[in-house]
C-alpha atoms as a PDB file:
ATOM      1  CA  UNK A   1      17.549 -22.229  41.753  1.00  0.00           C
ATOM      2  CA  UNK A   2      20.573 -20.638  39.564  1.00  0.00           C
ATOM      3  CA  UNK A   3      20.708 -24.093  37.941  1.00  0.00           C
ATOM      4  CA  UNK A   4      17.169 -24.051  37.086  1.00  0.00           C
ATOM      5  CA  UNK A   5      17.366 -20.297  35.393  1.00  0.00           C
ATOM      6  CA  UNK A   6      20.335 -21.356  33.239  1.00  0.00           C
ATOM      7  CA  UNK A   7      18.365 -24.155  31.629  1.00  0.00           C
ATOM      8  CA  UNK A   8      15.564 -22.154  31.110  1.00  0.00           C
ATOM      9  CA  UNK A   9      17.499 -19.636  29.733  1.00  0.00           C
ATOM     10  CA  UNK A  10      19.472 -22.084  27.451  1.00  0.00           C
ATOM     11  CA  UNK A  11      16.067 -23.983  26.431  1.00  0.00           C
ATOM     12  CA  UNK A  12      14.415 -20.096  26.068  1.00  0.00           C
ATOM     13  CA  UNK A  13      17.435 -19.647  23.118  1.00  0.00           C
ATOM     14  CA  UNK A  14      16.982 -22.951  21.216  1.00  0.00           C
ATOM     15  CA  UNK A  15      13.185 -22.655  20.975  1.00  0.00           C
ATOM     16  CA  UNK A  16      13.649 -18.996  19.350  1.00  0.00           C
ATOM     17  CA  UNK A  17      15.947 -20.347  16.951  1.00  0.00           C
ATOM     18  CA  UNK A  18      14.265 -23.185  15.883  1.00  0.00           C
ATOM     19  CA  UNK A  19      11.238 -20.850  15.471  1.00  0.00           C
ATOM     20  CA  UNK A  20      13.415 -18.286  13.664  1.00  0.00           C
ATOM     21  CA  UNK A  21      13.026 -15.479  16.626  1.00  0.00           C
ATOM     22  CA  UNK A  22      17.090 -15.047  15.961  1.00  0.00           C
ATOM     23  CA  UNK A  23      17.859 -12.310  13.686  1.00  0.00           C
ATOM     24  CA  UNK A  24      18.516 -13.803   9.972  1.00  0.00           C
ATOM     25  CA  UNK A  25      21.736 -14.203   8.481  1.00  0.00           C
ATOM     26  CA  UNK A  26      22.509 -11.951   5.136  1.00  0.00           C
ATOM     27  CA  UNK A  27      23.243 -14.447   2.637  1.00  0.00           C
ATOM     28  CA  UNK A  28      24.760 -14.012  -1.125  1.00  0.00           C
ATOM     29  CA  UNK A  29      22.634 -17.125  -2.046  1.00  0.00           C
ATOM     30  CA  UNK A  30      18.339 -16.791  -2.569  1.00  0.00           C
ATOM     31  CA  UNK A  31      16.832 -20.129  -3.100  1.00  0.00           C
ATOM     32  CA  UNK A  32      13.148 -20.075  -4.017  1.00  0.00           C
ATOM     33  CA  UNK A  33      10.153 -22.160  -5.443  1.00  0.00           C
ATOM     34  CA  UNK A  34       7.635 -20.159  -6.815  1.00  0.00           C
ATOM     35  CA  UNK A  35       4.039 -22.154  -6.752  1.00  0.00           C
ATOM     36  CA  UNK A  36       0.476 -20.705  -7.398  1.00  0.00           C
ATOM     37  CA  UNK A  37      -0.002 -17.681  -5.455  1.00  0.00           C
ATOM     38  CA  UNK A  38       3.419 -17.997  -2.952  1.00  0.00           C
ATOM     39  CA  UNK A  39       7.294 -18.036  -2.734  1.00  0.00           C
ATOM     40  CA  UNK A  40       8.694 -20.287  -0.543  1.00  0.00           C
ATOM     41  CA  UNK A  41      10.433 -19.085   1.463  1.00  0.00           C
ATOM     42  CA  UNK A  42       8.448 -15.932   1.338  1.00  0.00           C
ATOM     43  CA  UNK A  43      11.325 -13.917   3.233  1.00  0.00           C
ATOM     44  CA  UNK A  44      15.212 -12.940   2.333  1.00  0.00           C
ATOM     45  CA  UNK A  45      17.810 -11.318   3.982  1.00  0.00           C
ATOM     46  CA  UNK A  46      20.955  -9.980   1.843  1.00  0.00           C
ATOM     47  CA  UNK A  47      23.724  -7.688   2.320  1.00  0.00           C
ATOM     48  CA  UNK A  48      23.866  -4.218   0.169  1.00  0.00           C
ATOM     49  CA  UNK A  49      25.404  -3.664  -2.571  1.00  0.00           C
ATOM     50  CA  UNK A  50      26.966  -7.744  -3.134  1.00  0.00           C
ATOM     51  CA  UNK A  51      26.145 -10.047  -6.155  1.00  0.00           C
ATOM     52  CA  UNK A  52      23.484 -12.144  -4.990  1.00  0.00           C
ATOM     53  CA  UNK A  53      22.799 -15.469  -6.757  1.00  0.00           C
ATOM     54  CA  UNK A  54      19.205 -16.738  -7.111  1.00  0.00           C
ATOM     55  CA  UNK A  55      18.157 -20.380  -8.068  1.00  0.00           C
ATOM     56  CA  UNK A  56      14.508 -20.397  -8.407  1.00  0.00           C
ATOM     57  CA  UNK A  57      12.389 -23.024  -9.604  1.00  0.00           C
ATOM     58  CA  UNK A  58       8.499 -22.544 -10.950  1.00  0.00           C
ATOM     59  CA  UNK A  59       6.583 -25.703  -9.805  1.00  0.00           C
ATOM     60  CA  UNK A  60       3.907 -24.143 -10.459  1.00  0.00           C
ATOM     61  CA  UNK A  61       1.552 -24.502 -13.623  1.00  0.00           C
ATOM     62  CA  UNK A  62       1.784 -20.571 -15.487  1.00  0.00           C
ATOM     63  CA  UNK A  63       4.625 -18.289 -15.981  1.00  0.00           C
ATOM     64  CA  UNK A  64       5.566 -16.880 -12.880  1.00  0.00           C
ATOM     65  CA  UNK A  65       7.884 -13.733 -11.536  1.00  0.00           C
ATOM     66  CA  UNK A  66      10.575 -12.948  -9.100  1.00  0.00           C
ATOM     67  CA  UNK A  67      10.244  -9.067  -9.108  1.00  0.00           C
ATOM     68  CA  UNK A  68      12.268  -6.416  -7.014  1.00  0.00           C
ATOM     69  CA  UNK A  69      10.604  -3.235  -6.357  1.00  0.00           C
ATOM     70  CA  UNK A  70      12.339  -0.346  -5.477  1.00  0.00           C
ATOM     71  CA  UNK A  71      12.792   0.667  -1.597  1.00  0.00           C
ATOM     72  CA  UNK A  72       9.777   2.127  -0.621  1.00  0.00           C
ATOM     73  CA  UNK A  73       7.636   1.447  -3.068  1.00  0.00           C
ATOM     74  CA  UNK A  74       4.636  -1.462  -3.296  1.00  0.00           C
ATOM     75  CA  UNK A  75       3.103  -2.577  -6.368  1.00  0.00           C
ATOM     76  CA  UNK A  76      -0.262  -1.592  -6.811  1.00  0.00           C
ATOM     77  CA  UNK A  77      -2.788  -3.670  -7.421  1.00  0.00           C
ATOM     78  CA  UNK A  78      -2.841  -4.938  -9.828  1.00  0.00           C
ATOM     79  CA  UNK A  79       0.553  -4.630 -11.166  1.00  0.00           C
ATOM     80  CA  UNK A  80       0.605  -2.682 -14.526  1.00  0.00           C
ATOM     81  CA  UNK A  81       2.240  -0.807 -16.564  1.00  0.00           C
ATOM     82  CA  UNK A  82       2.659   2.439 -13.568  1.00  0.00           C
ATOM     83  CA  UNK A  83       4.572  -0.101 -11.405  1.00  0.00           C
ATOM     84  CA  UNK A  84       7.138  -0.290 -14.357  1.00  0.00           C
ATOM     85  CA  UNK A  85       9.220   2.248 -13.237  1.00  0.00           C
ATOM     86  CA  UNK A  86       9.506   0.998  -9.785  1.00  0.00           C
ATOM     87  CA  UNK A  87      11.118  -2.073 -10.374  1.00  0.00           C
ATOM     88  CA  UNK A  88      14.423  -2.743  -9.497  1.00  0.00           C
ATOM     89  CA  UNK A  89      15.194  -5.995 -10.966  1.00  0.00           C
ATOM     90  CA  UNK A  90      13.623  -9.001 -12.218  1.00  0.00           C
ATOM     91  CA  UNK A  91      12.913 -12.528 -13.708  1.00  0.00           C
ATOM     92  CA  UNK A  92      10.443 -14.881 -15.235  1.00  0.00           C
ATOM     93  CA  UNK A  93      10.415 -18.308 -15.550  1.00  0.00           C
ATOM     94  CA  UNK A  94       8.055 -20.988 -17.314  1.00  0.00           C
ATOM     95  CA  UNK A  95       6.228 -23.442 -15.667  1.00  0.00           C
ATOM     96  CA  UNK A  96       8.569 -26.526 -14.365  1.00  0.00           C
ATOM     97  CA  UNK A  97      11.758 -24.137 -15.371  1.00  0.00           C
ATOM     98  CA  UNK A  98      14.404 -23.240 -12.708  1.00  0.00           C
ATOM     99  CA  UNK A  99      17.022 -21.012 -12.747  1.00  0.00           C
ATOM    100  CA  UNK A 100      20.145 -20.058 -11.591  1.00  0.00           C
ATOM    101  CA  UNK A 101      21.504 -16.459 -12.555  1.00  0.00           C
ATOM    102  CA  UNK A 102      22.855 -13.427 -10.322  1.00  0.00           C
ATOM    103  CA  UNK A 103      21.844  -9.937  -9.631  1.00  0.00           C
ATOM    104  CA  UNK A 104      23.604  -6.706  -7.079  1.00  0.00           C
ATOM    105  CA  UNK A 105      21.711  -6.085  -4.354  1.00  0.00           C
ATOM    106  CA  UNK A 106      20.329  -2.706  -3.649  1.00  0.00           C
ATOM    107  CA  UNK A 107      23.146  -0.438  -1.890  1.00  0.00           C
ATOM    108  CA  UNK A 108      20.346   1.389   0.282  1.00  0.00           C
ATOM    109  CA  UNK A 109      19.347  -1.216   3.268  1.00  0.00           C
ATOM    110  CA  UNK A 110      15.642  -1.578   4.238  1.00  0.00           C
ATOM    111  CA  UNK A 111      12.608  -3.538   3.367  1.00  0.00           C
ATOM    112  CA  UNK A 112      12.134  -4.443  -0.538  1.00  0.00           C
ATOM    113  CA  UNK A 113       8.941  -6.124  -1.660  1.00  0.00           C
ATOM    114  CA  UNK A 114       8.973  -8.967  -3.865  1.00  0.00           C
ATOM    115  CA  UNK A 115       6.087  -9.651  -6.258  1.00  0.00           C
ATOM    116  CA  UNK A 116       5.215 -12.033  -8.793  1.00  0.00           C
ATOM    117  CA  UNK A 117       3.461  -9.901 -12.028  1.00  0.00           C
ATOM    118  CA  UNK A 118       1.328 -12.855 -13.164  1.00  0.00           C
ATOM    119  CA  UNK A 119      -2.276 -11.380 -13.355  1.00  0.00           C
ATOM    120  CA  UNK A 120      -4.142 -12.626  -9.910  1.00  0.00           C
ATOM    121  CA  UNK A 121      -1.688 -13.304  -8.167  1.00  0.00           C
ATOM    122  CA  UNK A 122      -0.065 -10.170  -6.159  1.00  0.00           C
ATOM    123  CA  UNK A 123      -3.554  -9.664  -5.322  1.00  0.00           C
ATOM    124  CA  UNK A 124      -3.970 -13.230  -4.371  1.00  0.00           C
ATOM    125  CA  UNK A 125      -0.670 -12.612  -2.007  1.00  0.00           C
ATOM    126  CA  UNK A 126       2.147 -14.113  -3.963  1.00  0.00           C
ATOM    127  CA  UNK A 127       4.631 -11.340  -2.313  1.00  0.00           C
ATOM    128  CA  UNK A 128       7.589 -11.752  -0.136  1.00  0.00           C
ATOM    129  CA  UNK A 129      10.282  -9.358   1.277  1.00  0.00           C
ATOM    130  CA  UNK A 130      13.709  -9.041   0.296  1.00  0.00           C
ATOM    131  CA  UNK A 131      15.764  -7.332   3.738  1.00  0.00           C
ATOM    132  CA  UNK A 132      18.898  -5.601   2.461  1.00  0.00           C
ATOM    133  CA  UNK A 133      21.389  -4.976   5.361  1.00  0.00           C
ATOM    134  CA  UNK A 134      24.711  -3.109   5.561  1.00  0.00           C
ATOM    135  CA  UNK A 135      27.371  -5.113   4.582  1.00  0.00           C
ATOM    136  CA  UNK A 136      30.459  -5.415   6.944  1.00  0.00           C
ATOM    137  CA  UNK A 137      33.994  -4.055   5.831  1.00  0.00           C
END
């Protein structure tokens, strides 16, 4: 019986991390592919206040955007001109373009959404989150 709830227990573990339930690793490195109307991945976890490097590549067929709103704030829909001054940091890139430049990520940790400006396609749900955690010593 204690044999039997040890390997449940150890094959309980592996399934969650093989279907992410473990807790994500901050990373200084972001690599995305930006298509029509998604990131993938769609999710990003980074530690405050680091440089960050991003390699992104557009396979899609229009300009798209990797866009960092401010913490606590959303784009509204659709973006324009009054979501502007949220925006924490950002880049474009033309179609079949990718990438590779560096930004610092926010000092404040939380939840920061990530949109992609192109007209359409916020609304069509091209938006992913960036999770900024405390950075260790």
């Amino acid at each position: 019986m204690r044999i039997t709830r040890w390997l449940l227990f150890a094959l309980l573990v592996v399934l969650l991390q093989a279907c992410g339930g473990a807790t994500s690793k901050a990373s200084t490195d972001i690599k995305v592919s930006m298509t029509e109307f998604m990131f993938q991945p769609s999710q990003f976890t980074v530690p405050a206040g680091k440089e960050i490097t991003l390699e992104a590549t557009n396979n899609g067929a229009i300009v798209h955007n990797f866009i960092i709103m401010k913490l606590g704030t959303q784009v509204s829909l659709p973006f324009d001109a009054n979501d502007e001054p949220n925006v924490y940091w950002r880049t474009a890139l033309n179609p079949g373009d990718s990438i590779k430049t560096t930004f610092t990520a926010p000092s404040d940790a939380g939840d920061y959404q990530v949109v992609c400006s192109t007209p359409g396609h916020a609304e069509a749900g091209m938006i992913a989150k960036l999770t900024v955690v405390k950075s260790g010593p």
